[in-house]
PDB file of N, CA and C in Angstrom:
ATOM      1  N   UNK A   1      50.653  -9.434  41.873  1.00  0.00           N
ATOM      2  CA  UNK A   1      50.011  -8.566  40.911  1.00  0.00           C
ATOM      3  C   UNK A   1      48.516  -8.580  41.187  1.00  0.00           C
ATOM      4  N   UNK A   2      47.701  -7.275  41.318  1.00  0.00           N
ATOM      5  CA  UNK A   2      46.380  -7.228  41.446  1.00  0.00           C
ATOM      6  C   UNK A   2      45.511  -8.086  40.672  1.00  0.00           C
ATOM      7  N   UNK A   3      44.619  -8.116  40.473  1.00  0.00           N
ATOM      8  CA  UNK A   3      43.575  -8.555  39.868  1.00  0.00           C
ATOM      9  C   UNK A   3      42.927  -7.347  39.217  1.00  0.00           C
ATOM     10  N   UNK A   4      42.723  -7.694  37.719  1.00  0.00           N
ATOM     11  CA  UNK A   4      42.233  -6.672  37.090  1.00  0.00           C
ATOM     12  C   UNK A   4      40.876  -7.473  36.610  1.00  0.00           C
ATOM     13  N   UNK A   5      39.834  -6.342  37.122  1.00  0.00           N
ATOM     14  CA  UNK A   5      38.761  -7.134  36.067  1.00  0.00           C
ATOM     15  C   UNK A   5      38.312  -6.140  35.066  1.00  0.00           C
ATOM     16  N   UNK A   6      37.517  -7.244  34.350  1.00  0.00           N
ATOM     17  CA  UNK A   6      37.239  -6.623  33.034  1.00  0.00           C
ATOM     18  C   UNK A   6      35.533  -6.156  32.986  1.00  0.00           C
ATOM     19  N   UNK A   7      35.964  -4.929  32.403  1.00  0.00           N
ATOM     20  CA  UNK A   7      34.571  -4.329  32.657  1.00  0.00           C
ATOM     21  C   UNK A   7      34.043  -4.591  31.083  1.00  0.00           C
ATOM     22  N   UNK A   8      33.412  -5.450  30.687  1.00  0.00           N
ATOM     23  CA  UNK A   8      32.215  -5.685  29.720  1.00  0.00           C
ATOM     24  C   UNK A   8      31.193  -5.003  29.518  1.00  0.00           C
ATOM     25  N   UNK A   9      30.820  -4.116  28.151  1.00  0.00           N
ATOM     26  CA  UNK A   9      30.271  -2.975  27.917  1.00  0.00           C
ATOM     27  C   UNK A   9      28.856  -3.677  27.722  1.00  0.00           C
ATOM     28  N   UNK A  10      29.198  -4.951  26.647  1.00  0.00           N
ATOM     29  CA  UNK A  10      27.409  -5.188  26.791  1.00  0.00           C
ATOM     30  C   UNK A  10      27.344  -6.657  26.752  1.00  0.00           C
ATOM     31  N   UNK A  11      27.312  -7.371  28.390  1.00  0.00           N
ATOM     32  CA  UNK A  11      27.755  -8.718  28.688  1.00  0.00           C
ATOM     33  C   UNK A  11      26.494  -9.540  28.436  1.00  0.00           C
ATOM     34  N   UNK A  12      25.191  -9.031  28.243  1.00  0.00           N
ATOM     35  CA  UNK A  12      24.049  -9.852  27.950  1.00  0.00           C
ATOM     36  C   UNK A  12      24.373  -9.920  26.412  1.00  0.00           C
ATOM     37  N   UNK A  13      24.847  -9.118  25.674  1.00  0.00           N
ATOM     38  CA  UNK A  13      25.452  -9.781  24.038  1.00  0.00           C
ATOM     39  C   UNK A  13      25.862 -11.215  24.004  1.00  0.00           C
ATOM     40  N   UNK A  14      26.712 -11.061  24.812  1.00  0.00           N
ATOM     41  CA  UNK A  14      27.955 -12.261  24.893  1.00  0.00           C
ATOM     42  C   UNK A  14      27.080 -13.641  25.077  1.00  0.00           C
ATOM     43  N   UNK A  15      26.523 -13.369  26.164  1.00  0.00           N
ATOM     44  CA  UNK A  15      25.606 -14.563  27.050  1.00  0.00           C
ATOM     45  C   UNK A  15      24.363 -14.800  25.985  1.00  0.00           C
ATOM     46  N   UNK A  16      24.284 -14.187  24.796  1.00  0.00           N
ATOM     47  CA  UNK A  16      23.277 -14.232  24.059  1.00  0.00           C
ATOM     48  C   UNK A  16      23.846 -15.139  22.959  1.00  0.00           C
ATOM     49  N   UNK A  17      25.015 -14.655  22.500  1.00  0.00           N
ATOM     50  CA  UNK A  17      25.817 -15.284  21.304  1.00  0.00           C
ATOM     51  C   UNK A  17      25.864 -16.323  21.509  1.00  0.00           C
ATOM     52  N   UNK A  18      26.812 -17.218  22.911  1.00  0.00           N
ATOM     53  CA  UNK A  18      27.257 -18.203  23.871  1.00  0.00           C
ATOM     54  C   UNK A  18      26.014 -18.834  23.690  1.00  0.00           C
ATOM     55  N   UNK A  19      24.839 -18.852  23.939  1.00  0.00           N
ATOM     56  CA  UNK A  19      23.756 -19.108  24.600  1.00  0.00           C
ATOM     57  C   UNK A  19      23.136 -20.283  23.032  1.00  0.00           C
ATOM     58  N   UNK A  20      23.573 -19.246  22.173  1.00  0.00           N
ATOM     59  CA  UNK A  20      23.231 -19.907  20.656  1.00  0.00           C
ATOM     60  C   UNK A  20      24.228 -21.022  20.161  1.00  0.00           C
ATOM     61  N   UNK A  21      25.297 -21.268  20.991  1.00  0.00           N
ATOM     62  CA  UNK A  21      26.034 -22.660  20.671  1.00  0.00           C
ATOM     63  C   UNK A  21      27.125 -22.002  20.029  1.00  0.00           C
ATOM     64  N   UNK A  22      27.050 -20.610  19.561  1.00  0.00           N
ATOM     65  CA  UNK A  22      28.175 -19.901  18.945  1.00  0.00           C
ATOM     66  C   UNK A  22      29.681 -19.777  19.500  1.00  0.00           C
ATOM     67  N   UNK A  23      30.488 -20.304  19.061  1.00  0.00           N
ATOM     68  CA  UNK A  23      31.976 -20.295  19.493  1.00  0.00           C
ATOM     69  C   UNK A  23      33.044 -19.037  19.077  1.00  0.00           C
ATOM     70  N   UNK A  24      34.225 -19.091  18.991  1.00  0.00           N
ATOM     71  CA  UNK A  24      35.194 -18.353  17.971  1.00  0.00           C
ATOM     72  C   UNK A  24      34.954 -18.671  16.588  1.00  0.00           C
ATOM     73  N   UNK A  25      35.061 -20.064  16.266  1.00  0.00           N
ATOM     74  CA  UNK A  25      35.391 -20.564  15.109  1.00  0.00           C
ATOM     75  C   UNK A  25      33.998 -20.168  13.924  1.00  0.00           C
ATOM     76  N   UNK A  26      32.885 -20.445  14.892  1.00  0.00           N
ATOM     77  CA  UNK A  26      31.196 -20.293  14.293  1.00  0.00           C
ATOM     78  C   UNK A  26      31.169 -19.199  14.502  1.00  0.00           C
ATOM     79  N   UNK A  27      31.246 -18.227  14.595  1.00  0.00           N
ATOM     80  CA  UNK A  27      31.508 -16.817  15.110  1.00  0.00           C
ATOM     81  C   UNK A  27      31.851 -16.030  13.680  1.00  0.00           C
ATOM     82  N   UNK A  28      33.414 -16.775  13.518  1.00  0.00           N
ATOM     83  CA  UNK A  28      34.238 -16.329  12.154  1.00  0.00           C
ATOM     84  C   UNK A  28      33.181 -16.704  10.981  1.00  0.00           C
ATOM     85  N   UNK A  29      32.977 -17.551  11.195  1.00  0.00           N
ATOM     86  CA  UNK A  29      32.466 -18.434   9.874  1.00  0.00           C
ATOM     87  C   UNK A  29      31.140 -17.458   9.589  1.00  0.00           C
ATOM     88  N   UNK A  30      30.370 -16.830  10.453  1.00  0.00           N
ATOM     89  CA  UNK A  30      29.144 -15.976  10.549  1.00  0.00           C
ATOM     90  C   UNK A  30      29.264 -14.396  10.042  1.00  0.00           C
ATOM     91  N   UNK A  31      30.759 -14.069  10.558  1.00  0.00           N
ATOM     92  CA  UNK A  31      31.456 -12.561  10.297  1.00  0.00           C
ATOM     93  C   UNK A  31      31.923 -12.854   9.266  1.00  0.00           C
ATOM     94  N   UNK A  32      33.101 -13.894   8.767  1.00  0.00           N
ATOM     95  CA  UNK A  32      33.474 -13.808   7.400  1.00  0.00           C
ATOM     96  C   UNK A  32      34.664 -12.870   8.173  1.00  0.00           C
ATOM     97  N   UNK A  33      35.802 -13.352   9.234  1.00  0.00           N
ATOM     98  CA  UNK A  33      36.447 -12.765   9.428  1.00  0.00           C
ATOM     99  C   UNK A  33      37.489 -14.346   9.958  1.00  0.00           C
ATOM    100  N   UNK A  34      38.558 -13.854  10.754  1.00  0.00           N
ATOM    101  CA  UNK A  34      39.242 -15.105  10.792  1.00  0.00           C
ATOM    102  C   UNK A  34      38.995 -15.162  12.912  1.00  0.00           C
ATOM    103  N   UNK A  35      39.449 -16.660  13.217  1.00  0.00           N
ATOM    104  CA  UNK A  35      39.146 -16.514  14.507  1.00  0.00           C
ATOM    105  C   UNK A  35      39.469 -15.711  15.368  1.00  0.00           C
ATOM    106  N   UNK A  36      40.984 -15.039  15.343  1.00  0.00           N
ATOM    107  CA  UNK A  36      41.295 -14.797  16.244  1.00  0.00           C
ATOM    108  C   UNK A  36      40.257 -13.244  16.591  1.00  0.00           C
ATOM    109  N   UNK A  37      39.933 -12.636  15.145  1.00  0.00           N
ATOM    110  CA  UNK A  37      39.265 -11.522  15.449  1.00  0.00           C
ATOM    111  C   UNK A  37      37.812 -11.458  15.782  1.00  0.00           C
ATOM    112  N   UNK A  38      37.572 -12.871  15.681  1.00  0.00           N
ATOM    113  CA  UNK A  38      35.941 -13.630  16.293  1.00  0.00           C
ATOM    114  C   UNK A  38      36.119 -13.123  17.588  1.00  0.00           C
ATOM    115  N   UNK A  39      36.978 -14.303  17.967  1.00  0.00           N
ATOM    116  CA  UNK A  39      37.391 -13.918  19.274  1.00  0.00           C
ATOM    117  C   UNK A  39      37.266 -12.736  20.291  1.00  0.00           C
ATOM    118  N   UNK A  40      38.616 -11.887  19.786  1.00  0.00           N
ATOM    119  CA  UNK A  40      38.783 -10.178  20.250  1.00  0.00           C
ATOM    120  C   UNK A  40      37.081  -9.803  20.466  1.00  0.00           C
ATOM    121  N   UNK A  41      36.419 -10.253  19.469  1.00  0.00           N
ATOM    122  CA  UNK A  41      35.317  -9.326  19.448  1.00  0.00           C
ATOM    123  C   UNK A  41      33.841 -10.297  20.666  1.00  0.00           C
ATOM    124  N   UNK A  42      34.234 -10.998  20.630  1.00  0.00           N
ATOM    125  CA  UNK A  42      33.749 -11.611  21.611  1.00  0.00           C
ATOM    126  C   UNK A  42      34.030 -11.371  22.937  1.00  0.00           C
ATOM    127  N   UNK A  43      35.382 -10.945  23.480  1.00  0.00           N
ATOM    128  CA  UNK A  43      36.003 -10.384  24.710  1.00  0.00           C
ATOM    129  C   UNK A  43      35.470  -8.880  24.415  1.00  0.00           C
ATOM    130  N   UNK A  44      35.971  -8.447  24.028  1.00  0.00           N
ATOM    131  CA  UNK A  44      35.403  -6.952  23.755  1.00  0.00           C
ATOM    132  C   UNK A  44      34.078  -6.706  23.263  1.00  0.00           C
ATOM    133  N   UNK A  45      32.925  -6.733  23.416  1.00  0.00           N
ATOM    134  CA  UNK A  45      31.906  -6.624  22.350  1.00  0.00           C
ATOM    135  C   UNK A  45      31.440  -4.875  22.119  1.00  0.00           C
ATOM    136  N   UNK A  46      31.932  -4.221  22.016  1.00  0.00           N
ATOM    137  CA  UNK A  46      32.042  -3.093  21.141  1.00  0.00           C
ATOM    138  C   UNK A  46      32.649  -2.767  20.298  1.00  0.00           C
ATOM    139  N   UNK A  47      33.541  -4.080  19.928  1.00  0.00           N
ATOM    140  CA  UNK A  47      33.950  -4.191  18.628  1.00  0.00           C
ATOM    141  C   UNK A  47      33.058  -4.452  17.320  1.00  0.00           C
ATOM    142  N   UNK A  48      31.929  -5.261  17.820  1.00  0.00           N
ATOM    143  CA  UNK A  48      30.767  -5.271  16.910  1.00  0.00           C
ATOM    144  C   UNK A  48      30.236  -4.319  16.049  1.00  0.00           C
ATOM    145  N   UNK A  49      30.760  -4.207  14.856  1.00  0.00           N
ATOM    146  CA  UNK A  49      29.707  -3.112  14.260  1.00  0.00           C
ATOM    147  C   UNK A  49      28.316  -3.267  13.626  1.00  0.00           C
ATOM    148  N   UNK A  50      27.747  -3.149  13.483  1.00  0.00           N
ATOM    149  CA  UNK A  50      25.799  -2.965  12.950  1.00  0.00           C
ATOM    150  C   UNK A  50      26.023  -4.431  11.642  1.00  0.00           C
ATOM    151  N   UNK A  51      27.009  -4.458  10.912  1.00  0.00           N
ATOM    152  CA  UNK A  51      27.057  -5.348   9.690  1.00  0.00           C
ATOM    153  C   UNK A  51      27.426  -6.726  10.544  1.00  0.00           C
ATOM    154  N   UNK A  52      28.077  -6.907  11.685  1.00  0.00           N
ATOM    155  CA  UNK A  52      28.268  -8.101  12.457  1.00  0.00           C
ATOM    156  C   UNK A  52      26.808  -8.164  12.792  1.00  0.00           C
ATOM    157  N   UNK A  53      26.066  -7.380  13.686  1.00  0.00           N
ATOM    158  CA  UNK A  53      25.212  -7.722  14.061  1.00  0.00           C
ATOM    159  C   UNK A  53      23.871  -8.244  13.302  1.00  0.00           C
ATOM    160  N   UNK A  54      23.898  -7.424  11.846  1.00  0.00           N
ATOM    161  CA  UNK A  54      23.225  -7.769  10.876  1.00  0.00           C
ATOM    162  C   UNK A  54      23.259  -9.283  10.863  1.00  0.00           C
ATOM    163  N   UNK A  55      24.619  -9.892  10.936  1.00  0.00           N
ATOM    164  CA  UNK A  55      25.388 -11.226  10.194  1.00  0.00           C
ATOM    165  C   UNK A  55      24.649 -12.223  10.906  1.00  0.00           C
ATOM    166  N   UNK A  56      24.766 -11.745  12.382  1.00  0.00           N
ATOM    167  CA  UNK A  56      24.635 -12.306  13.624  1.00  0.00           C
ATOM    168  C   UNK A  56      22.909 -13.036  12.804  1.00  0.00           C
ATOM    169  N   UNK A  57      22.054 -11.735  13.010  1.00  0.00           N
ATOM    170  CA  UNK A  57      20.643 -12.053  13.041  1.00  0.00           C
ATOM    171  C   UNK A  57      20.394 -12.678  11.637  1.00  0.00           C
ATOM    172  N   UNK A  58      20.912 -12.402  10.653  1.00  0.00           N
ATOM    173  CA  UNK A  58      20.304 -13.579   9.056  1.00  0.00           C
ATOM    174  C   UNK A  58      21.096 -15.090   9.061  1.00  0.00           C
ATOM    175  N   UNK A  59      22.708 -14.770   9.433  1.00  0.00           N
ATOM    176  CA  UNK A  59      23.543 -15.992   8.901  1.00  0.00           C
ATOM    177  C   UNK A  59      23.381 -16.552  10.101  1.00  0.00           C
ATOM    178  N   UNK A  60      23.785 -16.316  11.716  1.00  0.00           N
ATOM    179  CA  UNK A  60      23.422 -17.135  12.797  1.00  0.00           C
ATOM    180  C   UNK A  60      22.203 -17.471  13.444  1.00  0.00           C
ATOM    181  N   UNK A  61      21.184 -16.940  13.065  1.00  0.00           N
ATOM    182  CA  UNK A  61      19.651 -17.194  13.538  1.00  0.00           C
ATOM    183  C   UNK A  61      19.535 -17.082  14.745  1.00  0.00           C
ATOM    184  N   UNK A  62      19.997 -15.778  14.990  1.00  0.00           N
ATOM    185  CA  UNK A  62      19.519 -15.538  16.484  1.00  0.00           C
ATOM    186  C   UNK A  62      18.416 -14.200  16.038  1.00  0.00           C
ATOM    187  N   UNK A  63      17.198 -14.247  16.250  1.00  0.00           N
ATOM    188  CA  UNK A  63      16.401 -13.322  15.951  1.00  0.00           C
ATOM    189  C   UNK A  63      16.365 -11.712  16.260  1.00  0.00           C
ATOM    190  N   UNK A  64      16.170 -10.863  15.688  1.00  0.00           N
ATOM    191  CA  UNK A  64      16.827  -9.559  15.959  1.00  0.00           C
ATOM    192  C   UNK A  64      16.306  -8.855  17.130  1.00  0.00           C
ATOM    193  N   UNK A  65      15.078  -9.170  17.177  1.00  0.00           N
ATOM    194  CA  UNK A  65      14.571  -8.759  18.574  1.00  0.00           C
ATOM    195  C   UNK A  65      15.228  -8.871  20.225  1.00  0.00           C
ATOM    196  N   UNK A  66      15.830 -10.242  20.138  1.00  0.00           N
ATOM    197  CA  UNK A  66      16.594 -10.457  21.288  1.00  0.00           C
ATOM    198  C   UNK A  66      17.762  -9.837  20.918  1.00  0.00           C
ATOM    199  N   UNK A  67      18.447 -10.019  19.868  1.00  0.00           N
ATOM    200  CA  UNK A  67      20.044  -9.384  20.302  1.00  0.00           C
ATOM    201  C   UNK A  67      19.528  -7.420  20.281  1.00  0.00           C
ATOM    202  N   UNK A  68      18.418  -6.679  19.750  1.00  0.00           N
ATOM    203  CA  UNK A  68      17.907  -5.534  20.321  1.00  0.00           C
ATOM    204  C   UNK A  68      17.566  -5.374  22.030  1.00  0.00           C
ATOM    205  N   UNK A  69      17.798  -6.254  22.633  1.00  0.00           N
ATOM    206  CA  UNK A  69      17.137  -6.668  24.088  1.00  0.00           C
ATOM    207  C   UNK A  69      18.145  -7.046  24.759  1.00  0.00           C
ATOM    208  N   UNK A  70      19.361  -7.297  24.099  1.00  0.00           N
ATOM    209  CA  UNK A  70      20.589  -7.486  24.637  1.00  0.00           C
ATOM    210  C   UNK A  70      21.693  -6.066  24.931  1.00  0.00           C
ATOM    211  N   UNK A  71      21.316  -5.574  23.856  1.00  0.00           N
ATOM    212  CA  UNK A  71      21.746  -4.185  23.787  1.00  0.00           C
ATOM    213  C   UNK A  71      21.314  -3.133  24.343  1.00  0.00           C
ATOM    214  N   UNK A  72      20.130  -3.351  25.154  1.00  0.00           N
ATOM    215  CA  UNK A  72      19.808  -2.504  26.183  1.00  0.00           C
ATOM    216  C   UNK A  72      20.204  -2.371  27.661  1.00  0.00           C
TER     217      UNK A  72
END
């Protein structure tokens, strides 16, 4: 079976989240969602909508400027 890779829409997100010590579990706990959909949204990150990212920058303290700098 081939190798499929995965094309990641916005992989400096990820490496940004990761970067903050953020897991699945700290992830959930930040979204107010359960892990597995931490998760998903961590593999996928265009699952993120504006209120995650909100979550991201007040409840996880990653400052908004960088995750704006990630998204470019």
């Amino acid at each position: 079976m081939p190798l499929i890779k995965k094309d990641l829409t916005f992989p400096a997100l990820v490496r940004l989240i990761r970067g903050y010590a953020i897991n699945g579990s700290r992830l959930a706990e930040i979204l107010g969602c359960s892990v597995p959909t931490a998760i998903k949204k961590m593999e996928e990150p265009k699952r993120f909508t504006l209120e995650d990212i909100y979550s991201l920058s007040i409840t996880g303290g990653i400052p908004l400027n960088e995750i704006k700098q990630a998204l470019r």
